[in-house]
N, C-alpha and C. Protein backbone atom coordinates (compact mmCIF):
# COMPACT_ATOMS: atom_id res chain seq x y z
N UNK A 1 -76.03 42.69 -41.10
CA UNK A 1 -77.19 42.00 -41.64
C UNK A 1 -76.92 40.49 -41.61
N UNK A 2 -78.27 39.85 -41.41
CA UNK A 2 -77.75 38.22 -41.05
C UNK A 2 -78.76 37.97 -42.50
N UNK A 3 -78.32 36.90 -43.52
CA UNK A 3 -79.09 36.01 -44.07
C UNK A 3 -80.20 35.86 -43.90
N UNK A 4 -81.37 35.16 -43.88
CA UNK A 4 -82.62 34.63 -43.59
C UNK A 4 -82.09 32.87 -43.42
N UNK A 5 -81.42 32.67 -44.48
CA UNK A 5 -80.86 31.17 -44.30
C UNK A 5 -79.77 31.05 -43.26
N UNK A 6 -79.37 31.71 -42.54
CA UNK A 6 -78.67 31.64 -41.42
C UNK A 6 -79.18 31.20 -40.76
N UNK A 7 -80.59 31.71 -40.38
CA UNK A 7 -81.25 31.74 -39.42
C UNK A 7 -82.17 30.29 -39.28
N UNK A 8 -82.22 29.10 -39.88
CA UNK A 8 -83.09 28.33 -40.20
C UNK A 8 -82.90 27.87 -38.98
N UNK A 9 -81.95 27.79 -38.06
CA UNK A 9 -82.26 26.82 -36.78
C UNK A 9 -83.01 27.69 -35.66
N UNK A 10 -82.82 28.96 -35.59
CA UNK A 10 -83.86 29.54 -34.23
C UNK A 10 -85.15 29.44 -34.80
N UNK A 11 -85.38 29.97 -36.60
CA UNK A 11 -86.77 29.65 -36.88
C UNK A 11 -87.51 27.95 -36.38
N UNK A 12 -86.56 27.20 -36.50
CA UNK A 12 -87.32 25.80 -36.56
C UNK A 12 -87.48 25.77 -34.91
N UNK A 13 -86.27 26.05 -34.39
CA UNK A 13 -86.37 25.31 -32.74
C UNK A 13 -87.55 26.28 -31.84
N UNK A 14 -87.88 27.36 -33.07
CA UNK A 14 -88.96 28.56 -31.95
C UNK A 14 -90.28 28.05 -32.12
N UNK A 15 -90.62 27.62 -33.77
CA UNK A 15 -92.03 27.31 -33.67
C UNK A 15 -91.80 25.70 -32.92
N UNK A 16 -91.09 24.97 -32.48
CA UNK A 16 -90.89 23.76 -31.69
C UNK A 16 -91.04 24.19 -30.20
N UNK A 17 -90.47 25.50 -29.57
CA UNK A 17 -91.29 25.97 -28.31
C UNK A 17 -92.28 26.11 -28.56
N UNK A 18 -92.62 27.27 -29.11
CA UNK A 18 -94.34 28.02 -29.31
C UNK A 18 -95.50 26.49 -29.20
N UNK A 19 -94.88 25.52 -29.89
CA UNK A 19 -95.62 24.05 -30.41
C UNK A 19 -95.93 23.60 -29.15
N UNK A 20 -94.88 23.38 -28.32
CA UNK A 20 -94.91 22.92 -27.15
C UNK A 20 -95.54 23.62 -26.58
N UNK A 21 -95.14 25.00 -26.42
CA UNK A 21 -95.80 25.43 -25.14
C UNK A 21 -97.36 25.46 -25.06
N UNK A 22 -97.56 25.96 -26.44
CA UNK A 22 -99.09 26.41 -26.53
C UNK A 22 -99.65 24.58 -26.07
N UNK A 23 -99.02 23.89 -26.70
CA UNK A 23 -99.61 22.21 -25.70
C UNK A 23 -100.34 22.15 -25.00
N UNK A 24 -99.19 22.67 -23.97
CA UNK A 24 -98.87 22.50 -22.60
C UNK A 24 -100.23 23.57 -21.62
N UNK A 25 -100.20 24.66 -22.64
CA UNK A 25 -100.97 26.07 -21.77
C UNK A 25 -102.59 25.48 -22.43
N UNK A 26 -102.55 24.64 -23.22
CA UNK A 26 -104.02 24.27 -23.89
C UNK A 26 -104.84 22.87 -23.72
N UNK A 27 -103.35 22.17 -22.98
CA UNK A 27 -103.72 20.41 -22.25
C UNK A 27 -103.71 20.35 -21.26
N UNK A 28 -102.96 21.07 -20.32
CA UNK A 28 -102.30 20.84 -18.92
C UNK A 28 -102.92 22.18 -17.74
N UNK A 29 -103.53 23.16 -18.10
CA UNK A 29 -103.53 24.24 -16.91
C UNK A 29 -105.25 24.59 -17.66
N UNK A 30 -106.05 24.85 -16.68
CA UNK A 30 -107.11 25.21 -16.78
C UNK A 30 -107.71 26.71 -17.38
N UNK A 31 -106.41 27.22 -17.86
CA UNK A 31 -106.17 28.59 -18.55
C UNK A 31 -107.80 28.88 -19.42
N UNK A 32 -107.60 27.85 -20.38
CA UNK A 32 -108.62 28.21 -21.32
C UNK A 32 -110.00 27.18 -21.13
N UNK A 33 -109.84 26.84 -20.52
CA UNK A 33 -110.98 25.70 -20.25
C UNK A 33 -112.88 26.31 -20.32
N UNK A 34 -112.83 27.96 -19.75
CA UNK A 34 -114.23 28.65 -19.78
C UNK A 34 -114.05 29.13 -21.68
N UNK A 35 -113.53 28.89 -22.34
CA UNK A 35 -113.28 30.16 -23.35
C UNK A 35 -114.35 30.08 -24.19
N UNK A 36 -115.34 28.34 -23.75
CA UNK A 36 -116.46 27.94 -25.18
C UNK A 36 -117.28 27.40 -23.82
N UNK A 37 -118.25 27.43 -24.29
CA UNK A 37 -119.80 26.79 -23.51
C UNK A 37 -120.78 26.46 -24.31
N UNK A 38 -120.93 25.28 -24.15
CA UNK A 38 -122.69 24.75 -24.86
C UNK A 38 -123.52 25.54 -25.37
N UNK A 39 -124.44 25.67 -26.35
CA UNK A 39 -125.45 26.64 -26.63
C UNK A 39 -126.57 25.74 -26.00
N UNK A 40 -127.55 26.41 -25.38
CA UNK A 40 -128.71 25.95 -24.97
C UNK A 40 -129.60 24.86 -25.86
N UNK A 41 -129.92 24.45 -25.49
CA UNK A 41 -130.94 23.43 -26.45
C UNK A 41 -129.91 22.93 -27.47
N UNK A 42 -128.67 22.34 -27.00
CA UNK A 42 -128.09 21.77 -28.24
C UNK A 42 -128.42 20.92 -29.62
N UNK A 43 -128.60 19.86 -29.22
CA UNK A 43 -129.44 19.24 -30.15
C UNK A 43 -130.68 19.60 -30.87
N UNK A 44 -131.60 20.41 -30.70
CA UNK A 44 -132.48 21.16 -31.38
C UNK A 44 -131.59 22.08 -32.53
N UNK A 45 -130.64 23.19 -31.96
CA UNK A 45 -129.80 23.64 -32.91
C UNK A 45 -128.89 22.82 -33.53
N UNK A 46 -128.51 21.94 -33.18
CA UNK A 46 -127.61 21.34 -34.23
C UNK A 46 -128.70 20.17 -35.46
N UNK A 47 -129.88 20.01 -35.35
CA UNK A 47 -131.13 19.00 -35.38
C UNK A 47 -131.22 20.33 -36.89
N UNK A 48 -131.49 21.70 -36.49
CA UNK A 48 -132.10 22.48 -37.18
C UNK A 48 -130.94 23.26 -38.35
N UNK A 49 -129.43 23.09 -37.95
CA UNK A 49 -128.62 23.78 -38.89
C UNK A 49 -128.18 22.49 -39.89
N UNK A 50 -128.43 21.05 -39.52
CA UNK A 50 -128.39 19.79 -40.34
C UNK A 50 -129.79 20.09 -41.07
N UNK A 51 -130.88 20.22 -41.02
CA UNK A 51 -132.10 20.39 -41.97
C UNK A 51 -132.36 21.28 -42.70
N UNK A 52 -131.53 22.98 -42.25
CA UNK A 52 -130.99 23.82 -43.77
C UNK A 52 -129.85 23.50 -44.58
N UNK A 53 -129.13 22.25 -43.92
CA UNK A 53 -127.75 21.72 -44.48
C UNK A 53 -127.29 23.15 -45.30
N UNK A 54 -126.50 23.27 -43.98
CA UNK A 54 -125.93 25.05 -43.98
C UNK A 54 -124.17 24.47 -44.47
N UNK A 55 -123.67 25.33 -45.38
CA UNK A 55 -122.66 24.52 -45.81
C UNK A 55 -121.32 24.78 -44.54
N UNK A 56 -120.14 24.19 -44.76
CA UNK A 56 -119.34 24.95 -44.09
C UNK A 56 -118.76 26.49 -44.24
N UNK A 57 -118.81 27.14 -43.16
CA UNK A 57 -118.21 28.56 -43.75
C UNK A 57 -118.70 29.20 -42.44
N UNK A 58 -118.49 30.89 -42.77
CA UNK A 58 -118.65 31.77 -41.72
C UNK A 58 -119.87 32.66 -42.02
N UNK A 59 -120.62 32.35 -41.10
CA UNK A 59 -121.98 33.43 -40.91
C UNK A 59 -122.19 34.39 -40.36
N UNK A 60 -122.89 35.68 -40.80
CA UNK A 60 -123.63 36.73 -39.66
C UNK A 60 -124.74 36.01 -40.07
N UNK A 61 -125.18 36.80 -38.87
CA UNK A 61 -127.06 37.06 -39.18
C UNK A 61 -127.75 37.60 -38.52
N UNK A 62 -128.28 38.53 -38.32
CA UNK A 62 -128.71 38.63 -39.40
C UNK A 62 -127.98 39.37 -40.68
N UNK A 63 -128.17 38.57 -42.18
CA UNK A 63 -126.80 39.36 -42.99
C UNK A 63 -127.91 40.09 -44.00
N UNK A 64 -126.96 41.13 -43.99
CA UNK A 64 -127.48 42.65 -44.95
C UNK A 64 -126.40 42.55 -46.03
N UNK A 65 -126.94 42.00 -47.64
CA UNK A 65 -125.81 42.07 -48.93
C UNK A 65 -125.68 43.03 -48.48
N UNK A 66 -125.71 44.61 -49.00
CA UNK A 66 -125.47 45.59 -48.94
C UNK A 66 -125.88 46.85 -48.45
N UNK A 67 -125.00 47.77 -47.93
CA UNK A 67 -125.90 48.96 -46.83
C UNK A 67 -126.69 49.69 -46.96
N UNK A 68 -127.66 49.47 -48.19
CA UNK A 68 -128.81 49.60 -48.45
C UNK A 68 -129.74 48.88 -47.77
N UNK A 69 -129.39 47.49 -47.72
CA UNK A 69 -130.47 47.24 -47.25
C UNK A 69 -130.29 46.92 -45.36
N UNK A 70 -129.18 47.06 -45.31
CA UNK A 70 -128.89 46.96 -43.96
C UNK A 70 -129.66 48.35 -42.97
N UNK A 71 -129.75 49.46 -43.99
CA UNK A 71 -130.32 50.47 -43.44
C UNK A 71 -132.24 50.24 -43.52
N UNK A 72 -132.75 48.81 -44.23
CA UNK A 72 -133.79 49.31 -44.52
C UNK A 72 -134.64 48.85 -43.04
N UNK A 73 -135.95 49.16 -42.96
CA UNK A 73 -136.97 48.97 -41.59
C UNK A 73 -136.65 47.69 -41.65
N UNK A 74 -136.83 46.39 -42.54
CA UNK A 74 -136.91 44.82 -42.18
C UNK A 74 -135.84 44.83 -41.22
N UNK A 75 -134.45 45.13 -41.85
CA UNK A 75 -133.36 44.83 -41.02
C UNK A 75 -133.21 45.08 -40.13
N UNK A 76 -133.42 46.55 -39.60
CA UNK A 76 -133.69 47.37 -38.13
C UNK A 76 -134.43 46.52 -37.79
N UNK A 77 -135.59 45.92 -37.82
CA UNK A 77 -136.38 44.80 -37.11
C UNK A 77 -135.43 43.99 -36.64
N UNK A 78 -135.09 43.27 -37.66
CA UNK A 78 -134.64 42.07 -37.38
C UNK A 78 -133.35 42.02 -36.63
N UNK A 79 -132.33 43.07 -36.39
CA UNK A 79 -131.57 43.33 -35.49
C UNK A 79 -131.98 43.70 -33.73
N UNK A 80 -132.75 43.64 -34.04
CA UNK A 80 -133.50 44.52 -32.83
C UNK A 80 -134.01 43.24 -31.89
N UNK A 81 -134.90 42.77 -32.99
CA UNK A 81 -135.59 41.52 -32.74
C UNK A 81 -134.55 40.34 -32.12
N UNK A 82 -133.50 40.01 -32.92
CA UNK A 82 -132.70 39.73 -32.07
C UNK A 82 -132.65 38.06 -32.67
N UNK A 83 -131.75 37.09 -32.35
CA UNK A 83 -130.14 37.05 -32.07
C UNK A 83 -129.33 37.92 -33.35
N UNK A 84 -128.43 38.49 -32.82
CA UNK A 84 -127.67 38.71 -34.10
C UNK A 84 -126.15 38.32 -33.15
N UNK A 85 -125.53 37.71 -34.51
CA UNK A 85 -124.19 36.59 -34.05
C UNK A 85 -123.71 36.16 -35.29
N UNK A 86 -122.47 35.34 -35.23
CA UNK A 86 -121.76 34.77 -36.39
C UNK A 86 -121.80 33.10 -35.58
N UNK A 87 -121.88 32.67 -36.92
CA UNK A 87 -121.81 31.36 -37.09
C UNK A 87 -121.05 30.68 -37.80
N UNK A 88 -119.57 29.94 -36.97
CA UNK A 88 -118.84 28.83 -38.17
C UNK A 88 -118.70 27.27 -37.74
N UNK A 89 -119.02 27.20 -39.18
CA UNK A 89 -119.46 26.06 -39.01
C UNK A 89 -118.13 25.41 -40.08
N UNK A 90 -117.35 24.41 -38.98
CA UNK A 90 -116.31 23.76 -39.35
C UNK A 90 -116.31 22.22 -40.01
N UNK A 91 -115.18 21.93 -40.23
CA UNK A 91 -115.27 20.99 -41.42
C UNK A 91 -115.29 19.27 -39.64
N UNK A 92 -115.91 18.56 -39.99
CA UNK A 92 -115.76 17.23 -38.45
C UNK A 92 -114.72 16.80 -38.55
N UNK A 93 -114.34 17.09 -37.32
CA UNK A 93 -112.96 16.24 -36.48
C UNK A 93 -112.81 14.99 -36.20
N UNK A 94 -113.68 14.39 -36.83
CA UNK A 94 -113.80 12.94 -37.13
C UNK A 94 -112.34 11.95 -37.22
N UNK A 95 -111.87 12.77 -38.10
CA UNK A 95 -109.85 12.48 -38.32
C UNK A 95 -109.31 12.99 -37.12
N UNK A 96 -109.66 13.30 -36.17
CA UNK A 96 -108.79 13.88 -35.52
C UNK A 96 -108.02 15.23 -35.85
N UNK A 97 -107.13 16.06 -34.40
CA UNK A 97 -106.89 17.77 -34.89
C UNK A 97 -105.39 17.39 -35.50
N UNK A 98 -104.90 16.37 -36.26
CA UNK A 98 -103.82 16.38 -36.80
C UNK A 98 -103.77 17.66 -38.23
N UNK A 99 -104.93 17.95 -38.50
CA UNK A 99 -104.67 18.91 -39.40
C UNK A 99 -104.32 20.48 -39.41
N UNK A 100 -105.16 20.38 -38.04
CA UNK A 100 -105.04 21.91 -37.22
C UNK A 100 -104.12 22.11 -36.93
N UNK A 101 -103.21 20.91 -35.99
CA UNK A 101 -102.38 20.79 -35.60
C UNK A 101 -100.59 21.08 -36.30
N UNK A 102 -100.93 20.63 -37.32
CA UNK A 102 -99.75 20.93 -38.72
C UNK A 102 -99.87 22.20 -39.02
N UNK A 103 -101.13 22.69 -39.14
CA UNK A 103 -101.33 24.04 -39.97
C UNK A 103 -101.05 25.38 -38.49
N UNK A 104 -101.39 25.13 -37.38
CA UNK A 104 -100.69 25.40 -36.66
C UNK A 104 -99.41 25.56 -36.40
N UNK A 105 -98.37 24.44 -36.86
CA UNK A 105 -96.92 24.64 -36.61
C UNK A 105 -96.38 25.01 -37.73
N UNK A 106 -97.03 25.07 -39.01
CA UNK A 106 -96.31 26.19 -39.67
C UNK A 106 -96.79 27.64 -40.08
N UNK A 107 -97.72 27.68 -39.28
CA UNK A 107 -97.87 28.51 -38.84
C UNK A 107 -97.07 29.41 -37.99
N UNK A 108 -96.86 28.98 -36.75
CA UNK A 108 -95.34 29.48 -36.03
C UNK A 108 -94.25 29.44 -36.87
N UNK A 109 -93.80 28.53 -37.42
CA UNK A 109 -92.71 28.74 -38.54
C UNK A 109 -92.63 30.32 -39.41
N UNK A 110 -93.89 30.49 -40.14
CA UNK A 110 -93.89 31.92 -40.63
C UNK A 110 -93.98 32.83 -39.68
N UNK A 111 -94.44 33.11 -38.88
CA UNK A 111 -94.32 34.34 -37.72
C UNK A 111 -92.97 34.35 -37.39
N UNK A 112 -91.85 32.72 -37.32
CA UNK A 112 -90.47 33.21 -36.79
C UNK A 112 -89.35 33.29 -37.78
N UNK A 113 -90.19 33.01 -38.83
CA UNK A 113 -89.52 33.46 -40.07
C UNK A 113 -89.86 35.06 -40.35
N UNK A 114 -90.90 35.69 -40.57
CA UNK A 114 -90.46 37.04 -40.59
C UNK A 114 -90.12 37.58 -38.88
N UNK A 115 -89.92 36.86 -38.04
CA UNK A 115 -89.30 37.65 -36.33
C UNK A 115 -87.72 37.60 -37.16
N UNK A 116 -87.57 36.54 -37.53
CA UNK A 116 -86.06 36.69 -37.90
C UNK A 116 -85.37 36.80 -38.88
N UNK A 117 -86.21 37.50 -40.54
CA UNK A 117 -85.89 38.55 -41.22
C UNK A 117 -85.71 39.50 -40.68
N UNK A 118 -86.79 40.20 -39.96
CA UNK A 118 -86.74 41.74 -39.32
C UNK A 118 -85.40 41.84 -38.93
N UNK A 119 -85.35 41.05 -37.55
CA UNK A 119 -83.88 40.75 -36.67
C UNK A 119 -82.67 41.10 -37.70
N UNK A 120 -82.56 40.27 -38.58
CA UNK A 120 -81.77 40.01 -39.46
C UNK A 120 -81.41 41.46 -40.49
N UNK A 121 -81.94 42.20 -40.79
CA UNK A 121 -82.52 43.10 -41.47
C UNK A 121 -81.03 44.48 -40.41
N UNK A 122 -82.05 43.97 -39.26
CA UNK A 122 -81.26 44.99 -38.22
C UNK A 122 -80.25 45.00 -37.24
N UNK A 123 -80.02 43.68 -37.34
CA UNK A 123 -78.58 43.19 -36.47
C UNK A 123 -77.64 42.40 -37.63
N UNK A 124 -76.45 42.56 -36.64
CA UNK A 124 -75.18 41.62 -37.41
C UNK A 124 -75.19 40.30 -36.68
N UNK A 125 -74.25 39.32 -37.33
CA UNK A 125 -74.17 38.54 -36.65
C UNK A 125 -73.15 38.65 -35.75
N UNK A 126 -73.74 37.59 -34.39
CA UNK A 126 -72.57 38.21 -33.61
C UNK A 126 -73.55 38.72 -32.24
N UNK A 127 -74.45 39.68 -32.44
CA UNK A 127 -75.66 40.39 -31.63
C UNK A 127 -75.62 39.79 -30.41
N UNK A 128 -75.65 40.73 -29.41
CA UNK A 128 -76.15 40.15 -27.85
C UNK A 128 -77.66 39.65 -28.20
N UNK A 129 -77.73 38.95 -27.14
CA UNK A 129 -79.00 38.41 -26.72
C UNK A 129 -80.11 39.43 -26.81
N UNK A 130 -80.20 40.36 -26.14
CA UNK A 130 -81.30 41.09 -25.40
C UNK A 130 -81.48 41.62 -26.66
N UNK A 131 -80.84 42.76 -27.74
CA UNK A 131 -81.13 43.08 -28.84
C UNK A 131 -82.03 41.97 -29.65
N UNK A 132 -81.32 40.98 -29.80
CA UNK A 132 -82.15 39.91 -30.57
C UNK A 132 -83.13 39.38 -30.20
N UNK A 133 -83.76 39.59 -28.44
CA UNK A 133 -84.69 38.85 -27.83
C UNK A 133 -85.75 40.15 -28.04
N UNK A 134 -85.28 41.31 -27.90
CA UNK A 134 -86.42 42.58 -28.16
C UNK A 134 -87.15 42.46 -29.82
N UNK A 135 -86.34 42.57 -30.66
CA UNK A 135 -86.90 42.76 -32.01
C UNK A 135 -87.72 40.96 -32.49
N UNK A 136 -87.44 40.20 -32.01
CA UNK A 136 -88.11 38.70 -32.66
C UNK A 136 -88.99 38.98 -31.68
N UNK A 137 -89.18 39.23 -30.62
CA UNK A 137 -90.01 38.86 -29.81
C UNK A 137 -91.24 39.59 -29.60
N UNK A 138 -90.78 41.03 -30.10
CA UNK A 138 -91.74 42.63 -30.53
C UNK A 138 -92.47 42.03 -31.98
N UNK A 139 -92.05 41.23 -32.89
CA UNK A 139 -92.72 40.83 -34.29
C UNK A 139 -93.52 39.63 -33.75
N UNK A 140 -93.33 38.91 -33.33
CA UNK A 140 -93.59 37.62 -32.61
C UNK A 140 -95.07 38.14 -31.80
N UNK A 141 -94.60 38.79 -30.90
CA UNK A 141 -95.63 39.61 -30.05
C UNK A 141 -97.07 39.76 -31.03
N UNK A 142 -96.42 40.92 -32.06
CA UNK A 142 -97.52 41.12 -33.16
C UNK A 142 -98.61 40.18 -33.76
N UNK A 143 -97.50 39.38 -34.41
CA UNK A 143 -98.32 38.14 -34.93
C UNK A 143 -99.25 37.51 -34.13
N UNK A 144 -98.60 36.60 -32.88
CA UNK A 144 -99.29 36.20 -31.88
C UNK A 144 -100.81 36.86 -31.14
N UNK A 145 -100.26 38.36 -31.32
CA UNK A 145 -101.77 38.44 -30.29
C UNK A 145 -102.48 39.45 -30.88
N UNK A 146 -102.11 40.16 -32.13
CA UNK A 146 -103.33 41.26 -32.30
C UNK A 146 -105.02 39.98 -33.08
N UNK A 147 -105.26 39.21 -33.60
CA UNK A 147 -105.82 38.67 -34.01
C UNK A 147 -107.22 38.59 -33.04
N UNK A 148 -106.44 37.87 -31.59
CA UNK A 148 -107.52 37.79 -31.32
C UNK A 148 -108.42 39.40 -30.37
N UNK A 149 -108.16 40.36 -30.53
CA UNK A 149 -109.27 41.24 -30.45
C UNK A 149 -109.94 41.96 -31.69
N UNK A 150 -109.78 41.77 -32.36
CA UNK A 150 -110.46 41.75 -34.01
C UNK A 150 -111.62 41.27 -33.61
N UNK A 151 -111.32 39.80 -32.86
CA UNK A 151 -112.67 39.04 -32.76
C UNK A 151 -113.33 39.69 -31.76
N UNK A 152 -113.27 39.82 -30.31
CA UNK A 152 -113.42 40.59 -29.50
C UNK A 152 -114.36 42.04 -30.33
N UNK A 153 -113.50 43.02 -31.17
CA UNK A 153 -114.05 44.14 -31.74
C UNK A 153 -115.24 43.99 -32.48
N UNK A 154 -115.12 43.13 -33.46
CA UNK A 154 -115.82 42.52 -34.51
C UNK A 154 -117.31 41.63 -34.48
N UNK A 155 -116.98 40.56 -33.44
CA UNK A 155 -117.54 39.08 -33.66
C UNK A 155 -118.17 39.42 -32.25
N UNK A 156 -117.80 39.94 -31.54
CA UNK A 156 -118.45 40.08 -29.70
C UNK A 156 -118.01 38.57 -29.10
N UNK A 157 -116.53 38.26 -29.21
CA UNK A 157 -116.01 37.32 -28.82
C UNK A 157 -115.48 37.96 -27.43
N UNK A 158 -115.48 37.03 -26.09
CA UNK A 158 -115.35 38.06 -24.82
C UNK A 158 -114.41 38.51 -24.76
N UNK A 159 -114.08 39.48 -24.33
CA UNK A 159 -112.61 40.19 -24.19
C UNK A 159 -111.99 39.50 -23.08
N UNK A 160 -112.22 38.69 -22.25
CA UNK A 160 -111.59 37.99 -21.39
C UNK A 160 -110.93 36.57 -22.16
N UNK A 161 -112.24 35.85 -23.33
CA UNK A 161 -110.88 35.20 -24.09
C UNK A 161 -110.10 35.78 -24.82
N UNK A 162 -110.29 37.23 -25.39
CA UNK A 162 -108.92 37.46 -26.14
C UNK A 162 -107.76 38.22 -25.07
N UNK A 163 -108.62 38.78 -23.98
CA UNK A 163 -107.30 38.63 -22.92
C UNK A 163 -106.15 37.49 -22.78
N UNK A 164 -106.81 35.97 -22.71
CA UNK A 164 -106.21 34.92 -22.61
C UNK A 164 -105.09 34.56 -23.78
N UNK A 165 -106.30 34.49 -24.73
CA UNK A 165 -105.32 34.56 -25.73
C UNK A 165 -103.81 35.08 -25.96
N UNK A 166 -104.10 36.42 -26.15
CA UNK A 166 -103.21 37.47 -25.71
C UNK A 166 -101.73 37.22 -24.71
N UNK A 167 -102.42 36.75 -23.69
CA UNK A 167 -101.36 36.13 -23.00
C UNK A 167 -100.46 35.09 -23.32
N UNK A 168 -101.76 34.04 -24.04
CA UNK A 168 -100.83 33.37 -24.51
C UNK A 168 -99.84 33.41 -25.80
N UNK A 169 -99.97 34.64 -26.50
CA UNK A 169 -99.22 34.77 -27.25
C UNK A 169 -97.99 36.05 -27.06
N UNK A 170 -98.47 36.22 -26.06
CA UNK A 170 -96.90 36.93 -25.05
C UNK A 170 -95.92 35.86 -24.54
N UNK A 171 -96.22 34.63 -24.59
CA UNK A 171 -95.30 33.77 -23.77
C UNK A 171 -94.82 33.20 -24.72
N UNK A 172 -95.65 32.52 -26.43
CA UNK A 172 -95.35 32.78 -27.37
C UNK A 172 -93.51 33.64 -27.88
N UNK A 173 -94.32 34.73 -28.24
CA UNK A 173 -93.37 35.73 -28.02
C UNK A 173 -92.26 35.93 -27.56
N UNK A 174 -91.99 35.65 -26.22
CA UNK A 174 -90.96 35.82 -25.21
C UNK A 174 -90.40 34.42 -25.75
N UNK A 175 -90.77 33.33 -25.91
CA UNK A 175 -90.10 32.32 -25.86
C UNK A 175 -89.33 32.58 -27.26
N UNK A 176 -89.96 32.48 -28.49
CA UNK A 176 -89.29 32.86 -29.92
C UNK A 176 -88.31 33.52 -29.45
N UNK A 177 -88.32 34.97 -29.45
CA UNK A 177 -87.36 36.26 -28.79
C UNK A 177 -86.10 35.25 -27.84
N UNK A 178 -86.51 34.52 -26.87
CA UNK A 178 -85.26 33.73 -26.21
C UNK A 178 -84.38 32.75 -27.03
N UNK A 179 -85.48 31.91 -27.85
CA UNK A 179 -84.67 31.24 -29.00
C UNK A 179 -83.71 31.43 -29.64
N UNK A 180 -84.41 32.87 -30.32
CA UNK A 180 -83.38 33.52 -31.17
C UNK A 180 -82.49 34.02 -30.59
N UNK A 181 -82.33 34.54 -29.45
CA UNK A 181 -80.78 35.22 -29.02
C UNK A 181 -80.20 34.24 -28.01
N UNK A 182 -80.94 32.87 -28.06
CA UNK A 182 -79.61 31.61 -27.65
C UNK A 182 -79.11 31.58 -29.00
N UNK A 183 -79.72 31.11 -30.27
CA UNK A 183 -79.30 30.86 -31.44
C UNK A 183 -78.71 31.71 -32.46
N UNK A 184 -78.87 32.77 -31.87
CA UNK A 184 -78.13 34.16 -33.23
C UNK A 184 -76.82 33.79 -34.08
N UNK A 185 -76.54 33.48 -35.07
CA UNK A 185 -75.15 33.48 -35.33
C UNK A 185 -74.55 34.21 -34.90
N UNK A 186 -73.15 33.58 -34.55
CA UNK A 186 -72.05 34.56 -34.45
C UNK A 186 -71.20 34.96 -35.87
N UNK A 187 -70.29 36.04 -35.26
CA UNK A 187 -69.60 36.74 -36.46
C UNK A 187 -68.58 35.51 -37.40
């Protein structure tokens, strides 16, 4: 069994890949570039969700409080009738994504903090590589990519961006998993 405080340098130097890489796969390669598109008539919709001054947060709609009334004829209309979609509406980037950006990297921090409890949990110190690159990188894996087909299942987000996604949180993954079994303590 390894510590958790042993481990503070593969945790830090992994979410410092993941940081990087995701950068790199989100500034530099045309990977994700289709993943968002304009809504039609922009300015009319954005003209019309400023004049219900809709607060920030996450929308359906059409929304049914409860499955009572989700079952009743209005609603069947109004599903039918059509758009039905979610709507979030985020706080302006006016400041710039320095906030996303932070909450992002510790973000990776906790995903390679529990990759390398688990690890830890189940290896000694000392561990070959490949042991230590399978189990951080199998938790890592987890974290990283089940999220985005939720949305996909859920939200009718395309399955081709949570394909992407996905991917990118396999490389994610693999990279943590390499971290940690350059960095494993020894005995």
């Amino acid at each position: 069994m390894v510590e958790l405080s042993a481990l503070w340098l593969p945790i830090l130097v992994s979410a410092i890949a993941v940081f990087l890489i995701s950068s790199v796969i989100h500034m530099a390669t045309p990977m994700h570039k289709g993943d968002q598109s304009a809504i039609p008539n922009e300015d009319a919709v954005l003209d019309a969700v400023r004049a219900a001054k809709v607060p920030g947060g996450h929308f359906r709609f059409p929304f049914a409080a409860s499955m009572a009334e989700l079952g009743s004829d209005e609603m069947k209309a109004k599903l039918e009738r059509g758009p039905v979609g979610y709507l979030t509406i985020a706080p302006s980037h006016a400041n710039g994504m320095g906030k996303a950006l932070l909450t992002w990297f510790l973000y990776s921090i906790a995903i390679s903090t529990v990759a390398g409890y688990v690890a830890g949990i189940a290896l000694a110190p000392g561990a070959p590589f490949e042991p230590v690159l399978r189990i951080t990188s199998a938790i890592a894996l987890l974290a990283y990519c089940t999220a985005t087909f939720h949305e996909s299942i859920w939200k009718g987000v395309s399955w081709g961006v949570a394909f992407r996604f996905a991917i990118d949180g396999a490389i994610y993954a693999i990279a943590t998993g390499a971290v940690f079994g350059w960095l494993w303590p020894g005995v």
